[in-house]
Protein backbone atom coordinates (compact mmCIF):
# COMPACT_ATOMS: atom_id res chain seq x y z
CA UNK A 1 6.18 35.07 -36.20
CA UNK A 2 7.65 32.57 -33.56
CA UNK A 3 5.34 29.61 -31.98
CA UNK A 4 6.18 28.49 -28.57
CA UNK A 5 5.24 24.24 -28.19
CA UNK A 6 4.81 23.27 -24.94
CA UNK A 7 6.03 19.61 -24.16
CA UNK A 8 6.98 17.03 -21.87
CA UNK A 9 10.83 16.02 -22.01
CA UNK A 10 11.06 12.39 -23.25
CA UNK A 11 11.86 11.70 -26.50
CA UNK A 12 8.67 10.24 -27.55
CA UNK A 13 7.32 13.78 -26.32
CA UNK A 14 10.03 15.81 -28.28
CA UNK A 15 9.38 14.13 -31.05
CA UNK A 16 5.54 14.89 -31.50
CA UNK A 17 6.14 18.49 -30.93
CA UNK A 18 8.90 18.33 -33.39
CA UNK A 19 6.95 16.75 -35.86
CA UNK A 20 3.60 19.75 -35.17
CA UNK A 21 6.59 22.29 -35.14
CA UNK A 22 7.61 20.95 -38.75
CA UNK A 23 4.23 20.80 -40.33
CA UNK A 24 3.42 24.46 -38.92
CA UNK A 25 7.21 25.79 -39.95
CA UNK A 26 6.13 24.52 -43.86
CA UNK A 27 2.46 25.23 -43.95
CA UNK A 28 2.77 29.06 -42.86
CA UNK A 29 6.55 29.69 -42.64
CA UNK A 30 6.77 30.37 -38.97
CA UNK A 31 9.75 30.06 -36.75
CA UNK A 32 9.34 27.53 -34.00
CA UNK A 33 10.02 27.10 -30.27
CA UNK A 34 10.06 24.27 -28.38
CA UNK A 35 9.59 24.86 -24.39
CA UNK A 36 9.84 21.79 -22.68
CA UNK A 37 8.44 21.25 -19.34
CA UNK A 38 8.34 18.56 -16.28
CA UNK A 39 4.78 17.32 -15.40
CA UNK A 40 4.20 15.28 -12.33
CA UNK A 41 3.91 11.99 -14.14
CA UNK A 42 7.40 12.51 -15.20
CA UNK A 43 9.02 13.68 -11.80
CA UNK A 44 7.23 10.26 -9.89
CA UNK A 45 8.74 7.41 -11.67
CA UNK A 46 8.94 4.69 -8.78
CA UNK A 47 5.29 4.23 -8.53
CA UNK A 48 1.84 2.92 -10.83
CA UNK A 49 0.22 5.64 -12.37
CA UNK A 50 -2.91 4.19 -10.73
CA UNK A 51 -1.51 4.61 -7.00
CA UNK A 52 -0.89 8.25 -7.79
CA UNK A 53 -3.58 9.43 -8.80
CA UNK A 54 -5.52 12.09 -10.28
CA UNK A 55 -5.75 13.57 -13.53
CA UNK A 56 -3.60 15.62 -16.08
CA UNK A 57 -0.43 14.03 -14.67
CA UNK A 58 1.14 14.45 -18.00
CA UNK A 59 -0.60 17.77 -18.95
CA UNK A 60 -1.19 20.04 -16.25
CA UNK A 61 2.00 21.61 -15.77
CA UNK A 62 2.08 22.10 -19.25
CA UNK A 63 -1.62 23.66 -19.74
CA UNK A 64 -0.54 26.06 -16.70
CA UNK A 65 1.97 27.24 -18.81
CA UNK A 66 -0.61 27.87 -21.55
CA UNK A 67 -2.59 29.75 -19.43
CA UNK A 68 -0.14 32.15 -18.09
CA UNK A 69 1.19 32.57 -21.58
CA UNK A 70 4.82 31.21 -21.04
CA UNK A 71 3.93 28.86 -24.26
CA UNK A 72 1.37 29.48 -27.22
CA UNK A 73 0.10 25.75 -27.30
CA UNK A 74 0.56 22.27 -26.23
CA UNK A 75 1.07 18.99 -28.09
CA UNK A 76 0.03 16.07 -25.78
CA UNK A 77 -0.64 12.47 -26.80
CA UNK A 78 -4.35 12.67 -26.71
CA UNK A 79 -4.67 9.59 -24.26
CA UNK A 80 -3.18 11.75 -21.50
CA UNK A 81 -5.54 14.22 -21.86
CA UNK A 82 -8.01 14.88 -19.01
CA UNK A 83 -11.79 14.87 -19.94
CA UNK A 84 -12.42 17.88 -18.59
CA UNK A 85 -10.26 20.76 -20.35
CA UNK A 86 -9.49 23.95 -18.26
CA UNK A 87 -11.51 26.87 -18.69
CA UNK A 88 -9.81 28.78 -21.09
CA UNK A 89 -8.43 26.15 -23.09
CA UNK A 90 -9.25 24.13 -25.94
CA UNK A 91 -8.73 21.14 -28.35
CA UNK A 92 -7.77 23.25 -31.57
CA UNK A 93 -6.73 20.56 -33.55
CA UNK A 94 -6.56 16.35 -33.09
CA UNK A 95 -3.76 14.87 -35.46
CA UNK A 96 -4.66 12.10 -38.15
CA UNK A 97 -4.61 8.76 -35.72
CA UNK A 98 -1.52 6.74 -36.17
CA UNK A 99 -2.60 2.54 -35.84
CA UNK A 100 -3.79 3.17 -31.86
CA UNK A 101 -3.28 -1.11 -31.44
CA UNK A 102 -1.16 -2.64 -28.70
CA UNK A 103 2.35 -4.71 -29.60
CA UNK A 104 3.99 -7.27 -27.83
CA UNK A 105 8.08 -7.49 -27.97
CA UNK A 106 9.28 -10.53 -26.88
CA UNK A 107 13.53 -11.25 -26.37
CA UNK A 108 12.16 -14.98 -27.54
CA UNK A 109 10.30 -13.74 -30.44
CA UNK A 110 7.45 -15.53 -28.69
CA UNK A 111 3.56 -14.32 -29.43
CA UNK A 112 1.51 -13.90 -26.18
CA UNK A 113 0.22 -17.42 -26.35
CA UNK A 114 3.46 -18.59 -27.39
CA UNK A 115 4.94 -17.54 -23.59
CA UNK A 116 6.33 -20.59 -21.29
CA UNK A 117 4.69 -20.56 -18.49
CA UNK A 118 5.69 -17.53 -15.59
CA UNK A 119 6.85 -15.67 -18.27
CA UNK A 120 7.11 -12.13 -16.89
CA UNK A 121 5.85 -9.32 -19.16
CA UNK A 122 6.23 -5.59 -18.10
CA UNK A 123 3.39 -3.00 -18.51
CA UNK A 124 2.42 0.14 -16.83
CA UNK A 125 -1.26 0.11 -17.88
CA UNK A 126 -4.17 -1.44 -15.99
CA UNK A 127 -5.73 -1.77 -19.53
CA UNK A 128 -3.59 -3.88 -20.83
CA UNK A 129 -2.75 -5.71 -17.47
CA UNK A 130 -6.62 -6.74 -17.67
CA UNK A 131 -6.11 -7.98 -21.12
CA UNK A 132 -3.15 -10.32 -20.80
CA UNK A 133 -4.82 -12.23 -17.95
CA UNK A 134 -8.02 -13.11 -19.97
CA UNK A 135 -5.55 -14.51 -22.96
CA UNK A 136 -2.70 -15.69 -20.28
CA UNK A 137 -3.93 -15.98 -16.23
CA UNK A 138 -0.69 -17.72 -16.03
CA UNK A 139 1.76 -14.87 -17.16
CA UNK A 140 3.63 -12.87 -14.48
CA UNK A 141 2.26 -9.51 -15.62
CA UNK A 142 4.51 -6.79 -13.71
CA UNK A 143 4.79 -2.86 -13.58
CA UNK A 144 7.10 -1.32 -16.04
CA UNK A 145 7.48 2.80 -16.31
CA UNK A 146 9.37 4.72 -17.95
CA UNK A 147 10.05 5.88 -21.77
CA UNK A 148 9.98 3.48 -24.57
CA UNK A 149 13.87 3.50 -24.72
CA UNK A 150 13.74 2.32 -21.32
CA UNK A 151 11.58 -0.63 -21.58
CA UNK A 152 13.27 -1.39 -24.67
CA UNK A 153 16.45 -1.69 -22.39
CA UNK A 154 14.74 -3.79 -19.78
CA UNK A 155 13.65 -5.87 -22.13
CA UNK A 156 17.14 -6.69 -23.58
CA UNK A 157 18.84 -6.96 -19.93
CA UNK A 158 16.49 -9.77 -19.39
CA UNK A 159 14.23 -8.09 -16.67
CA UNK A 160 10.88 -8.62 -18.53
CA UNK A 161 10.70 -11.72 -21.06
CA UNK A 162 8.19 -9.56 -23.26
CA UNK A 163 6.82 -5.77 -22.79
CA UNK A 164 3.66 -4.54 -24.40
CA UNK A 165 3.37 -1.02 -25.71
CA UNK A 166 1.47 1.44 -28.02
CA UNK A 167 2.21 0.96 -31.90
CA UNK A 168 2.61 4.62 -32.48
CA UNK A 169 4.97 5.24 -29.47
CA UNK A 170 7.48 2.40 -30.81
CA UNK A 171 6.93 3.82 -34.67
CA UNK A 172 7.36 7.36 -33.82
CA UNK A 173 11.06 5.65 -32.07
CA UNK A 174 11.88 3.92 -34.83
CA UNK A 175 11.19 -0.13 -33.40
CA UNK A 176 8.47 -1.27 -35.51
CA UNK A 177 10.92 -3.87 -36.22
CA UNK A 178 11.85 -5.50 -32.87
CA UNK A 179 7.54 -6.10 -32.47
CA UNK A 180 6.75 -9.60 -32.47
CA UNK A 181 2.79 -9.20 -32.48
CA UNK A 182 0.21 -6.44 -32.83
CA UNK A 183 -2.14 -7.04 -30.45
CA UNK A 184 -5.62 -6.64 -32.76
CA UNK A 185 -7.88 -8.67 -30.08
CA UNK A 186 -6.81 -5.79 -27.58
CA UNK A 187 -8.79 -2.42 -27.23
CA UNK A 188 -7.13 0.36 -26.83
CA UNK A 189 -6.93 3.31 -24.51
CA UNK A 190 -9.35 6.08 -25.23
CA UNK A 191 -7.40 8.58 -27.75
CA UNK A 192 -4.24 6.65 -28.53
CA UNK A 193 -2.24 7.06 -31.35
CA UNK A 194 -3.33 10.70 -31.66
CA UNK A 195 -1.80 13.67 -30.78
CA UNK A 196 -3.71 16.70 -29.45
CA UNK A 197 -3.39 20.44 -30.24
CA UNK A 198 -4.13 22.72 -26.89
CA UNK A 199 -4.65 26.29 -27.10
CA UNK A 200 -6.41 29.36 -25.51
CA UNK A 201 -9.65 30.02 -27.07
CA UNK A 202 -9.03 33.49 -26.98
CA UNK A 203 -6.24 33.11 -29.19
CA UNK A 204 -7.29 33.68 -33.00
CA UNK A 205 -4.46 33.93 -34.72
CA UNK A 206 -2.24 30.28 -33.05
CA UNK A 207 -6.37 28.63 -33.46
CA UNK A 208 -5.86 29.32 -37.17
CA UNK A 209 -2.64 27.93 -37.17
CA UNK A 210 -2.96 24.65 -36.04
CA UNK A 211 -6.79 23.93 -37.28
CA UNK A 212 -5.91 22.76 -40.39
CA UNK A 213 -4.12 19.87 -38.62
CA UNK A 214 -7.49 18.56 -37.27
CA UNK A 215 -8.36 15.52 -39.11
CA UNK A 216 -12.09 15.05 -39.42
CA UNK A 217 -12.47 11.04 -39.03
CA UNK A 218 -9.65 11.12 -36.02
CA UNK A 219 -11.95 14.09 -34.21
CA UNK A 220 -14.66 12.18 -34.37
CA UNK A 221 -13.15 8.60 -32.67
CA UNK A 222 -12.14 10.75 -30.08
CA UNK A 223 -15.04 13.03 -29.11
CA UNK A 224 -16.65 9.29 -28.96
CA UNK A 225 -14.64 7.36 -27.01
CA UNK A 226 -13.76 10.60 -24.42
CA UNK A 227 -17.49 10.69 -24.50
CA UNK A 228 -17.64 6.79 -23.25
CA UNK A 229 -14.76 7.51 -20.31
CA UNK A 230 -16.26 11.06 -19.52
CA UNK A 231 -19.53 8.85 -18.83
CA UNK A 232 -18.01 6.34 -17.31
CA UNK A 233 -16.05 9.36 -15.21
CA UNK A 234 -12.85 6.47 -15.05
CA UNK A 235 -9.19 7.61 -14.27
CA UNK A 236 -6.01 5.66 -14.74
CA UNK A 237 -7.53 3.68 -11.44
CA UNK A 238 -9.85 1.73 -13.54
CA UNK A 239 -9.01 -0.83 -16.33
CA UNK A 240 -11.13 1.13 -19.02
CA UNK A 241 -10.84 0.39 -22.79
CA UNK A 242 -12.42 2.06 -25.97
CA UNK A 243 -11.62 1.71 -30.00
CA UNK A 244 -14.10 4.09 -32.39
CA UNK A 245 -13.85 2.90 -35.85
CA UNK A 246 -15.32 5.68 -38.79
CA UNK A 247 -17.06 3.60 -41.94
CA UNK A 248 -17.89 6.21 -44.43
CA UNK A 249 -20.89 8.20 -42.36
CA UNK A 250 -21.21 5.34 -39.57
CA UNK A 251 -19.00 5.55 -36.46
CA UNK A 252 -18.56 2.00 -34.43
CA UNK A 253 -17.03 1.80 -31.09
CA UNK A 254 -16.71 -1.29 -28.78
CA UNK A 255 -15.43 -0.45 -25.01
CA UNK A 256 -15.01 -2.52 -21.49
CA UNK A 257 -14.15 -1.24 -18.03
CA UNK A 258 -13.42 -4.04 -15.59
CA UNK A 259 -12.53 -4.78 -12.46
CA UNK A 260 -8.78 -5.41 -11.51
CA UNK A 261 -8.45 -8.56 -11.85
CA UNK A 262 -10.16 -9.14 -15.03
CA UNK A 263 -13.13 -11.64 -13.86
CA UNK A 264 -15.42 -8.96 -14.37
CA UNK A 265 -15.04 -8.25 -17.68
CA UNK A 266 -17.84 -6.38 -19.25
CA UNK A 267 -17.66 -5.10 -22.91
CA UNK A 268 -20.15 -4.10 -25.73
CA UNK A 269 -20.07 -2.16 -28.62
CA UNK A 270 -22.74 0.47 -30.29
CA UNK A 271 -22.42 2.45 -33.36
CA UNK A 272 -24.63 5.65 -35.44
CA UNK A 273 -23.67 8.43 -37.23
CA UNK A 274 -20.91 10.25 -37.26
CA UNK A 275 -22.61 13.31 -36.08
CA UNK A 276 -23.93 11.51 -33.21
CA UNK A 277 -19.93 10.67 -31.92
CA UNK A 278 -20.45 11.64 -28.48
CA UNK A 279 -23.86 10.59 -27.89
CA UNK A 280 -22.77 7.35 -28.87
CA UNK A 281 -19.82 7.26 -26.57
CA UNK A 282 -22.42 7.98 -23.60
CA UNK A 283 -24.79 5.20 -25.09
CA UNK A 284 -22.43 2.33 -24.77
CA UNK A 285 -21.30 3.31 -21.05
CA UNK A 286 -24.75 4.10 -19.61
CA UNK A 287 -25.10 0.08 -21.37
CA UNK A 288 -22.09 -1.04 -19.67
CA UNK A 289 -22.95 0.88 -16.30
CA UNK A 290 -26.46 -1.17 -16.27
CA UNK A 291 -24.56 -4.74 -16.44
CA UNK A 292 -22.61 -4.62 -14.01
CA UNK A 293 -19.87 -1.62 -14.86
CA UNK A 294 -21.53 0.82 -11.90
CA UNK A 295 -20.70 -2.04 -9.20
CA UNK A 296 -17.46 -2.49 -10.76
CA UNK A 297 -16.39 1.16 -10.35
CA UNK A 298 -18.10 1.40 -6.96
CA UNK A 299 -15.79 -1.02 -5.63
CA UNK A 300 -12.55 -0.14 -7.12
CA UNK A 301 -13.14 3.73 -5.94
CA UNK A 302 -14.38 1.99 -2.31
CA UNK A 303 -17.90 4.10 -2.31
């Protein structure tokens, strides 16, 4: 039987589907394909993700694909995963969560309070944008795209004095040993450091493939923080943040969403069963909606 993996390009991309591919090739002996495909986030590489716009820029190609049946699923990083899946599709499977923290990499080997002064650090992500100017207001914090081999090679021509960048991505790349920090005081985007399986629901046989990737304690962080950005309804236009921790039977997330500058800052956390993952994703944004999160988004979407 041969599987066809839908995925982006870049080598970060070809490397997660390689790495499904190789855990379906030696569970059930199947022969693997890898299709790869351009989204729009990849074609647009001179502009913020934010000024764009819309959803799925890294997936909806790719889930078109799965729909027509050109492919037979899709491994995306789960953060670029829209809240809203297409009808038809479906989450089969969400990988074991690599560490989902933040790193600095500095040329200086400096730590982010270590940076002179001006210091210019490169990042593509609202988020994290946010974040540095609560610890650093006097950073230059400037827009960096691209793959992680091509920050990597700003960084060393002196362009940026430090980048930030997801732990997984520069693991999975093989430069956990160029990072200067991990970034603990940092929350995360919603879903990273875990991959996500897309398939058609209609499609037994590929379903019971890749379901016995789905790793119980990573499902439910993300059904609860999706849950807290599905409430919140925020796209890559809004500096939104979200970490779900499992303790034994006891999920605990904290979240923010702020404005873009960072002065209005508002975060909380909230926690319950494990059960309860979603409901308690929707808890802690109708709490952050109430003080002050609803004005926030109001004014960055202008309505």
């Amino acid at each position: 039987m041969k599987v066809r993996i839908g995925t982006r390009k870049s080598k970060l991309a070809l490397w997660q589907a390689n790495f499904i591919g190789k855990l379906l090739e030696e569970r059930w002996g199947v022969e693997v394909e890898l299709v790869k495909i351009t989204t729009t986030g990849d074609r647009i590489l001179d502009a913020p993700l934010a000024k764009i716009g819309g959803k799925g820029l890294f997936v909806k190609e790719i889930e078109q694909a799965l729909l027509e049946g050109r492919i037979d699923l899709a491994v995306h990083s789960l953060k670029d995963v829209p809240m809203v899946i297409p009808e038809g599709l479906t989450l089969s499977a969400i990988t074991k969560r690599e560490d989902p923290h933040d790193v600095l990499i500095s040329r200086n080997g400096k730590k982010l309070r270590e940076l002179p002064e001006g210091a210019k650090v490169g990042t593509s992500s609202l988020r994290r944008q946010v974040q540095i100017r609560r610890v650093r207001p006097d950073l230059r914090v400037e827009v960096l795209r691209g793959n992680v081999d091509t920050r990597m090679r700003k960084l060393r021509e002196g362009l940026y004095d430090a980048v930030i960048l997801a732990l997984a991505g520069v693991r999975r790349m093989g430069y956990e040993g160029e990072v200067t920090e991990i970034l603990r005081d940092f929350i995360p985007a919603v879903g990273q450091g875990s991959l996500a399986i897309e398939t058609r629901e209609d499609d037994e046989k590929i379903r019971e493939l890749v379901e016995p990737l789905d790793h119980r304690e990573s499902r439910f962080s993300a059904e609860c923080e999706r849950a807290f950005l599905r409430k919140l309804e925020g796209g890559c236009q809004v500096p939104i943040g979200a970490y779900a921790e499992v303790k034994g039977e006891r999920i605990v997330l904290r979240g923010f969403v702020s404005d873009l500058e960072g002065r209005k800052f508002i975060e909380g956390s909230e926690e319950g069963r494990v059960q309860e993952a979603a409901e308690v994703g929707e808890r802690l944004a109708e709490e952050l909606l109430s003080r002050g999160g609803r004005e926030v988004l109001k004014e960055i979407y202008g309505g």
